[in-house]
PDB file of N, CA and C in Angstrom:
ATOM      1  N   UNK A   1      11.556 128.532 -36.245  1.00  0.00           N
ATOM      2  CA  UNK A   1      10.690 127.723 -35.419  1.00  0.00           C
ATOM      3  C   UNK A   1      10.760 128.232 -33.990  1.00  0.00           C
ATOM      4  N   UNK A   2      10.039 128.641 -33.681  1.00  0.00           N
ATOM      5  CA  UNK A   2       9.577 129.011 -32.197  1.00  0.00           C
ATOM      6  C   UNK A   2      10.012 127.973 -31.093  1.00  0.00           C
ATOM      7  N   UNK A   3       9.829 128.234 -29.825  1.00  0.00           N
ATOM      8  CA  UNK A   3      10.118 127.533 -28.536  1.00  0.00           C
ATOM      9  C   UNK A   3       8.674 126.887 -28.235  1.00  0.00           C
ATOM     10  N   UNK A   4       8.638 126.042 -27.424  1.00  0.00           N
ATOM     11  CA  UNK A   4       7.717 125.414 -26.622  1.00  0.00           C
ATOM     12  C   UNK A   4       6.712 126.273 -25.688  1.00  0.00           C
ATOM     13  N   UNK A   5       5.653 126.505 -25.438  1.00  0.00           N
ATOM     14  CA  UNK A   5       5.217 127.015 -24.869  1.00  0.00           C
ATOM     15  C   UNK A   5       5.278 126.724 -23.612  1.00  0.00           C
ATOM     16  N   UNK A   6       5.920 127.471 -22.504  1.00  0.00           N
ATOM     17  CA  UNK A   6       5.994 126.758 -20.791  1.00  0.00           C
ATOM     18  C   UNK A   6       5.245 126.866 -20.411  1.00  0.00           C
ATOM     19  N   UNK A   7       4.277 125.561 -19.582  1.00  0.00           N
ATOM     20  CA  UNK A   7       3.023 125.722 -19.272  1.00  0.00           C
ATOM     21  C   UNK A   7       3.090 125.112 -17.517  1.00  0.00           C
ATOM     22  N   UNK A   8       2.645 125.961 -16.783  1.00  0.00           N
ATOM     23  CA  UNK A   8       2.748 125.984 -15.300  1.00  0.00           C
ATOM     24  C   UNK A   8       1.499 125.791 -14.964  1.00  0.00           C
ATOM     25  N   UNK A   9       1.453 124.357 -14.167  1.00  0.00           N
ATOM     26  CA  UNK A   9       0.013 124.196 -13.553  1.00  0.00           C
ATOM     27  C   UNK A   9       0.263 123.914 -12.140  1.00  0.00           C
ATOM     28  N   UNK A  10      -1.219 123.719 -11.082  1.00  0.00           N
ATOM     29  CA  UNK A  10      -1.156 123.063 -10.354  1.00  0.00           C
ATOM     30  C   UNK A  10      -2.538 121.964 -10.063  1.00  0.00           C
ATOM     31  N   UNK A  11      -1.765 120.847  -9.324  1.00  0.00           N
ATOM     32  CA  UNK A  11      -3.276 119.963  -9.018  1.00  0.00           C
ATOM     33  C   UNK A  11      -3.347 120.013  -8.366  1.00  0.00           C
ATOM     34  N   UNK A  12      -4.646 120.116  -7.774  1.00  0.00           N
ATOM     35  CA  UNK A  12      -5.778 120.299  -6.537  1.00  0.00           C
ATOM     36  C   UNK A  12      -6.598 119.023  -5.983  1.00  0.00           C
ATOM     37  N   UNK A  13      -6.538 119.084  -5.139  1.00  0.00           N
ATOM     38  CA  UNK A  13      -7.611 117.570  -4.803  1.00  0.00           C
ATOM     39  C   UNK A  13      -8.617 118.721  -4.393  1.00  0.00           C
ATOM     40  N   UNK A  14     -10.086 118.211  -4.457  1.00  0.00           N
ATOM     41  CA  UNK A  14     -11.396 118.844  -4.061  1.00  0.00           C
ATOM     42  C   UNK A  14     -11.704 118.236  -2.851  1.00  0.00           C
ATOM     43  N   UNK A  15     -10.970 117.159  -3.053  1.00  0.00           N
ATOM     44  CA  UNK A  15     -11.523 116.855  -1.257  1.00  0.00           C
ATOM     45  C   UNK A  15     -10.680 117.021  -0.148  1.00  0.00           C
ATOM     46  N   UNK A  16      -9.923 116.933  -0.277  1.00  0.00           N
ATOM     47  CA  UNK A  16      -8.509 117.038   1.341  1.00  0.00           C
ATOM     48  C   UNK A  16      -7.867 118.858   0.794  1.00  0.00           C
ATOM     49  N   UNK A  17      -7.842 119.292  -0.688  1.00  0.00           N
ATOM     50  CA  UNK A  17      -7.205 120.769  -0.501  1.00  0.00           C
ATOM     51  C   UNK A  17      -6.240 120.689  -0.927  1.00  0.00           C
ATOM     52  N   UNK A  18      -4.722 118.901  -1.348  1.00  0.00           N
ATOM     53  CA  UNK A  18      -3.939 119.087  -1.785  1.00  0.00           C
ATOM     54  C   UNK A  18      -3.283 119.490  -2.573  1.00  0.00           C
ATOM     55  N   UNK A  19      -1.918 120.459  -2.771  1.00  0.00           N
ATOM     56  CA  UNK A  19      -1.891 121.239  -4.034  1.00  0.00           C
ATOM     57  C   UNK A  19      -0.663 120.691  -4.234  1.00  0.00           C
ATOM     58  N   UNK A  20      -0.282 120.349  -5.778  1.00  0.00           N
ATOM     59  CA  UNK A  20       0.986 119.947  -5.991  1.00  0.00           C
ATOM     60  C   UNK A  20       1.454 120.839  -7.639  1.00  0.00           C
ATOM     61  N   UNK A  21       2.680 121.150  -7.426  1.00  0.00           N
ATOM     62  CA  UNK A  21       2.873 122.009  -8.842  1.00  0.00           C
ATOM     63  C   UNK A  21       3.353 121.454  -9.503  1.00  0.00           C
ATOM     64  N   UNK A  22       2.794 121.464 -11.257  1.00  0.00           N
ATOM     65  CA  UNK A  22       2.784 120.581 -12.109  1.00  0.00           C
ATOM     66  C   UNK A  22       3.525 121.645 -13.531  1.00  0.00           C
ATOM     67  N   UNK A  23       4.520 120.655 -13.757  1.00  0.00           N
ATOM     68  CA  UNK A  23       5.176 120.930 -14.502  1.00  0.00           C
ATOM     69  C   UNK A  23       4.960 120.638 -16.267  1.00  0.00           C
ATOM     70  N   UNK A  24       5.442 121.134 -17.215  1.00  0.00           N
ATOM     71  CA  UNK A  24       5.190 121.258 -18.334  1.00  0.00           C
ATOM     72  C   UNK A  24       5.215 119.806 -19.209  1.00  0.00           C
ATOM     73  N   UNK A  25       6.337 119.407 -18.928  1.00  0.00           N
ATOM     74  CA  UNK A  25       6.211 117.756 -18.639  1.00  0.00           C
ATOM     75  C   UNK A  25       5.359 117.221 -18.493  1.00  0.00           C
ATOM     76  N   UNK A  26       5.379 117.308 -17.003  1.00  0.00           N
ATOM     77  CA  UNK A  26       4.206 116.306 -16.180  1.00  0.00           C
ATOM     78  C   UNK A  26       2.709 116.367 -16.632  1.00  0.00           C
ATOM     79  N   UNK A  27       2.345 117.694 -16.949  1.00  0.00           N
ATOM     80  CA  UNK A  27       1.309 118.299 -17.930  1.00  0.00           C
ATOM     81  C   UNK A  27       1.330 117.230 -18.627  1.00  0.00           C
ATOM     82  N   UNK A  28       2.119 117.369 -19.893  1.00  0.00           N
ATOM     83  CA  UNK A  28       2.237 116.849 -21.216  1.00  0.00           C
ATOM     84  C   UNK A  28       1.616 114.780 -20.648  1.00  0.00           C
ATOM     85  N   UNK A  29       2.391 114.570 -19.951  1.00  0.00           N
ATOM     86  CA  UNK A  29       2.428 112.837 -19.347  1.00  0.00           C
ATOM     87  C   UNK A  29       1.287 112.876 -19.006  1.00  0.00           C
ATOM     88  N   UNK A  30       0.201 112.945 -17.855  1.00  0.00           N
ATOM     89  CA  UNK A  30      -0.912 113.021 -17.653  1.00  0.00           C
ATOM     90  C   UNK A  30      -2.218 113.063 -18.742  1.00  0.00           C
ATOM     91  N   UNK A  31      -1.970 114.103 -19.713  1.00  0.00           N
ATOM     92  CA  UNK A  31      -2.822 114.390 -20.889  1.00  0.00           C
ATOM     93  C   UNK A  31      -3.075 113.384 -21.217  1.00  0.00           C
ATOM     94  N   UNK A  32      -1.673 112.621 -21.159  1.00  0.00           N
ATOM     95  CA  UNK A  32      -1.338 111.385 -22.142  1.00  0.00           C
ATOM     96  C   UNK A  32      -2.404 110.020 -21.417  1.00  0.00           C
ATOM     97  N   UNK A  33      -1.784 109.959 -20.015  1.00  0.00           N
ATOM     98  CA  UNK A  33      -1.721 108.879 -19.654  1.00  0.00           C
ATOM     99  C   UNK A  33      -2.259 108.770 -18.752  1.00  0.00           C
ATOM    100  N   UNK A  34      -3.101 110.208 -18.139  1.00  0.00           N
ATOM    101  CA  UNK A  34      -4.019 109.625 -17.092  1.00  0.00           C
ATOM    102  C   UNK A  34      -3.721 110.476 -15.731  1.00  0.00           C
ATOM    103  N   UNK A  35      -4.714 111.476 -15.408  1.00  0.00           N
ATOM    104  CA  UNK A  35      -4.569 112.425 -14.428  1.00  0.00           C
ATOM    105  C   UNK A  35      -4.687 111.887 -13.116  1.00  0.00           C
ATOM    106  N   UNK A  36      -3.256 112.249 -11.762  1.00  0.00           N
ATOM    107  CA  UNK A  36      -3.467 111.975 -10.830  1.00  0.00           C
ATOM    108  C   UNK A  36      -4.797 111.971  -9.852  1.00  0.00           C
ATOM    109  N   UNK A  37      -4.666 111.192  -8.767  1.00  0.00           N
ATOM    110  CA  UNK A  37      -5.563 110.963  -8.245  1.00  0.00           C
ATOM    111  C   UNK A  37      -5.572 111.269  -6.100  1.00  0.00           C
ATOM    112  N   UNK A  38      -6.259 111.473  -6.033  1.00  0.00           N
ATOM    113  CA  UNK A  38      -5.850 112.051  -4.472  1.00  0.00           C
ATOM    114  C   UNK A  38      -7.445 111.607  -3.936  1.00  0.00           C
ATOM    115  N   UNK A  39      -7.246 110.729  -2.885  1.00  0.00           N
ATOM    116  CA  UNK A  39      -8.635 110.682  -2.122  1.00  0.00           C
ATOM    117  C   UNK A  39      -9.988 109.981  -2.836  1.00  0.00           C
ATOM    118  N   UNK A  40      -9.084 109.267  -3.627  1.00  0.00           N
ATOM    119  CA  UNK A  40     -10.064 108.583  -4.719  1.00  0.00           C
ATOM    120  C   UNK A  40     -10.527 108.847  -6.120  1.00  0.00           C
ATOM    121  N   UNK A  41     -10.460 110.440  -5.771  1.00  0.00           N
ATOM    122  CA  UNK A  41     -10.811 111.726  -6.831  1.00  0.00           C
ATOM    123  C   UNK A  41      -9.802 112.211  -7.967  1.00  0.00           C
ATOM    124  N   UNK A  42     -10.032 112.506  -8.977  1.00  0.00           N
ATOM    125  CA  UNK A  42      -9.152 112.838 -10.053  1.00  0.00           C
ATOM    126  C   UNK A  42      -9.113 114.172  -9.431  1.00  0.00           C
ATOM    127  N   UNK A  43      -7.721 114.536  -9.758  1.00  0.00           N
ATOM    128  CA  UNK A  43      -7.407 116.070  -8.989  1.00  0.00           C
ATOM    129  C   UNK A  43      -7.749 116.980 -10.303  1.00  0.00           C
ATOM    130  N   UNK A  44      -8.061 118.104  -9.692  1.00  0.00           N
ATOM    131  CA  UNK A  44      -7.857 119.386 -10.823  1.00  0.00           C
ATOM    132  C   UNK A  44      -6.867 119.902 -11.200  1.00  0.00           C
ATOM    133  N   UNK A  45      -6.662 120.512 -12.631  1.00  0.00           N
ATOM    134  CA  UNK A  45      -5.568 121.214 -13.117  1.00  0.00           C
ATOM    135  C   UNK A  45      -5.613 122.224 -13.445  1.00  0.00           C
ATOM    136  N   UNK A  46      -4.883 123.219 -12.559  1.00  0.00           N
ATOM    137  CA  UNK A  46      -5.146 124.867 -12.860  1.00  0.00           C
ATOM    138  C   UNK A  46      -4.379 125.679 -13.450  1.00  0.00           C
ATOM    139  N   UNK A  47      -4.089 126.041 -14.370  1.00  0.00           N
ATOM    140  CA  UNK A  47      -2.933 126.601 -15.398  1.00  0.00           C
ATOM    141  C   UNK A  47      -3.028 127.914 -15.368  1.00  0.00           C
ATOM    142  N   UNK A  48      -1.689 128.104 -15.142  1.00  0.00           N
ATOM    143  CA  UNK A  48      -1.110 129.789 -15.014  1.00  0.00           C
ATOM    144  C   UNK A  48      -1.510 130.403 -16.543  1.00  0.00           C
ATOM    145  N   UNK A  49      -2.341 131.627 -16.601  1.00  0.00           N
ATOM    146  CA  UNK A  49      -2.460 132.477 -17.863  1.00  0.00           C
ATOM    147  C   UNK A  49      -1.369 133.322 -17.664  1.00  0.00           C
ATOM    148  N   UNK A  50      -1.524 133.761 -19.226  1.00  0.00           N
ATOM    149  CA  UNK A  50      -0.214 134.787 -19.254  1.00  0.00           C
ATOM    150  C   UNK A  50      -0.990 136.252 -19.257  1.00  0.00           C
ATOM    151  N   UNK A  51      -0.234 137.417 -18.445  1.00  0.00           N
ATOM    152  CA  UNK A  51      -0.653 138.202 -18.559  1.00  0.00           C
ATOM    153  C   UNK A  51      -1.101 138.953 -19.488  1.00  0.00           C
ATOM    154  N   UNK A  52      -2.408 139.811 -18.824  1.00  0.00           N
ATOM    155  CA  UNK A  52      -2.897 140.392 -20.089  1.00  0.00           C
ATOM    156  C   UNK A  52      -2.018 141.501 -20.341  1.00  0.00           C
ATOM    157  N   UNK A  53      -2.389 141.511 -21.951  1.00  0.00           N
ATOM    158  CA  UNK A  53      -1.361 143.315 -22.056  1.00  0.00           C
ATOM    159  C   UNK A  53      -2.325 144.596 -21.564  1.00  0.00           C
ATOM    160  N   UNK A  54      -1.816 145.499 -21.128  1.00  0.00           N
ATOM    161  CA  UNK A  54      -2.526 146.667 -20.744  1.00  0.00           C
ATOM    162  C   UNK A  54      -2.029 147.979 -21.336  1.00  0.00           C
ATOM    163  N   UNK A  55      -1.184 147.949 -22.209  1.00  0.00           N
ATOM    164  CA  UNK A  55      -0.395 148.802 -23.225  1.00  0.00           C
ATOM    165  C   UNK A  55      -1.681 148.715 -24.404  1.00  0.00           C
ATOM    166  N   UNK A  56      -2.577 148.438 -24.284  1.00  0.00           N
ATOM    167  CA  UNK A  56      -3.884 149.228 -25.156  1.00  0.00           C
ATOM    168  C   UNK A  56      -4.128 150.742 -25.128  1.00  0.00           C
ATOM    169  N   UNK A  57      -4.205 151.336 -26.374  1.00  0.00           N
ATOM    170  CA  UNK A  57      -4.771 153.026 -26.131  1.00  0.00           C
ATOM    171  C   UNK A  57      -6.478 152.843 -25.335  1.00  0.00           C
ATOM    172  N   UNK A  58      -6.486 153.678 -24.374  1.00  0.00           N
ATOM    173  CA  UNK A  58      -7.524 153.982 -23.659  1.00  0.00           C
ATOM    174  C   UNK A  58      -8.720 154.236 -24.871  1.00  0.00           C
ATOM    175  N   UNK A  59      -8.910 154.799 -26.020  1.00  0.00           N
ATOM    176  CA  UNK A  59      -9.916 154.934 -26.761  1.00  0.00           C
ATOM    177  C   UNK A  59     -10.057 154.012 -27.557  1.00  0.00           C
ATOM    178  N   UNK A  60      -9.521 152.832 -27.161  1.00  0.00           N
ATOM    179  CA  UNK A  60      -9.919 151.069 -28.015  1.00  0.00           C
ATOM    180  C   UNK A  60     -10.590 150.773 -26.410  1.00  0.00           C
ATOM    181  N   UNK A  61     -10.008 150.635 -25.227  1.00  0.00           N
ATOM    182  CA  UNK A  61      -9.994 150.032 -24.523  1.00  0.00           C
ATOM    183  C   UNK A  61     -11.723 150.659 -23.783  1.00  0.00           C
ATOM    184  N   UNK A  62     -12.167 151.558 -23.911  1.00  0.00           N
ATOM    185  CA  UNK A  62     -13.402 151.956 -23.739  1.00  0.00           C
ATOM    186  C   UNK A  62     -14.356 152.115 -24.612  1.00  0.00           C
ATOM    187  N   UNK A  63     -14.369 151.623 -25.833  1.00  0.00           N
ATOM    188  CA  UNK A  63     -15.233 151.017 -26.786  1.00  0.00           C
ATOM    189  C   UNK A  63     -16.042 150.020 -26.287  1.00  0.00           C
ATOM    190  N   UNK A  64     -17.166 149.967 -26.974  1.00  0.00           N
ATOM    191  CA  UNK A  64     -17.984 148.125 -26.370  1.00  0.00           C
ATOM    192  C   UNK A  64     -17.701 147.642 -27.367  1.00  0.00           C
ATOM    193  N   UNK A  65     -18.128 146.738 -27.072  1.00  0.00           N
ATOM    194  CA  UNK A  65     -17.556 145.178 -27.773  1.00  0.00           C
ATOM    195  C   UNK A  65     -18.611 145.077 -28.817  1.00  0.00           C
ATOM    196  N   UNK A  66     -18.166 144.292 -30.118  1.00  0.00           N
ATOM    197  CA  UNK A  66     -19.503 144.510 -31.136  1.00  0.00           C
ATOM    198  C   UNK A  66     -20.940 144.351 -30.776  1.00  0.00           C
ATOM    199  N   UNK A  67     -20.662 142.907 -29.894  1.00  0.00           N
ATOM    200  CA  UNK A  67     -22.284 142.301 -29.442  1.00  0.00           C
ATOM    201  C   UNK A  67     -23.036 143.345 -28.322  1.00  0.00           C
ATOM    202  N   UNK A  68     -22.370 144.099 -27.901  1.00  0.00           N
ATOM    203  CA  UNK A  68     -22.408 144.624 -26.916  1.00  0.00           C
ATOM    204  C   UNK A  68     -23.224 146.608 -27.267  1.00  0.00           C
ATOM    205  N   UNK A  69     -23.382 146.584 -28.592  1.00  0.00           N
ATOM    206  CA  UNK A  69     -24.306 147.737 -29.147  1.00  0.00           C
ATOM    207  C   UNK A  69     -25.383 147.440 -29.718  1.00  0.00           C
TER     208      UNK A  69
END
């Protein structure tokens, strides 16, 4: 059985700019129960991606894409 996936966010208010970093937890609680609020406004949640791999061979990586012929 695998680990938990760690998931790193932050919330944003759209109106004042506030940024607060949101933890995997706090993530999880919110989903649940109801996303903070700043300035009246439900804040945004911006989640860290994981990097892409770039260890692709160059002759996959300059192919088009199916839809894309």
């Amino acid at each position: 059985m695998g680990t938990e996936p760690t998931i790193r966010g932050l919330l944003r208010c759209d109106q004042c700019g506030r940024v607060e970093i949101c933890s995997t937890d706090q993530v999880y609680r919110y989903s649940v129960k109801g996303w903070p609020k700043c300035c009246d406004e439900i804040m945004s949640l911006f989640v860290e991606m994981a990097p892409l791999k770039t260890d692709m061979p160059e002759s996959l990586a300059d192919q088009p894409l199916a839809h894309q012929t």
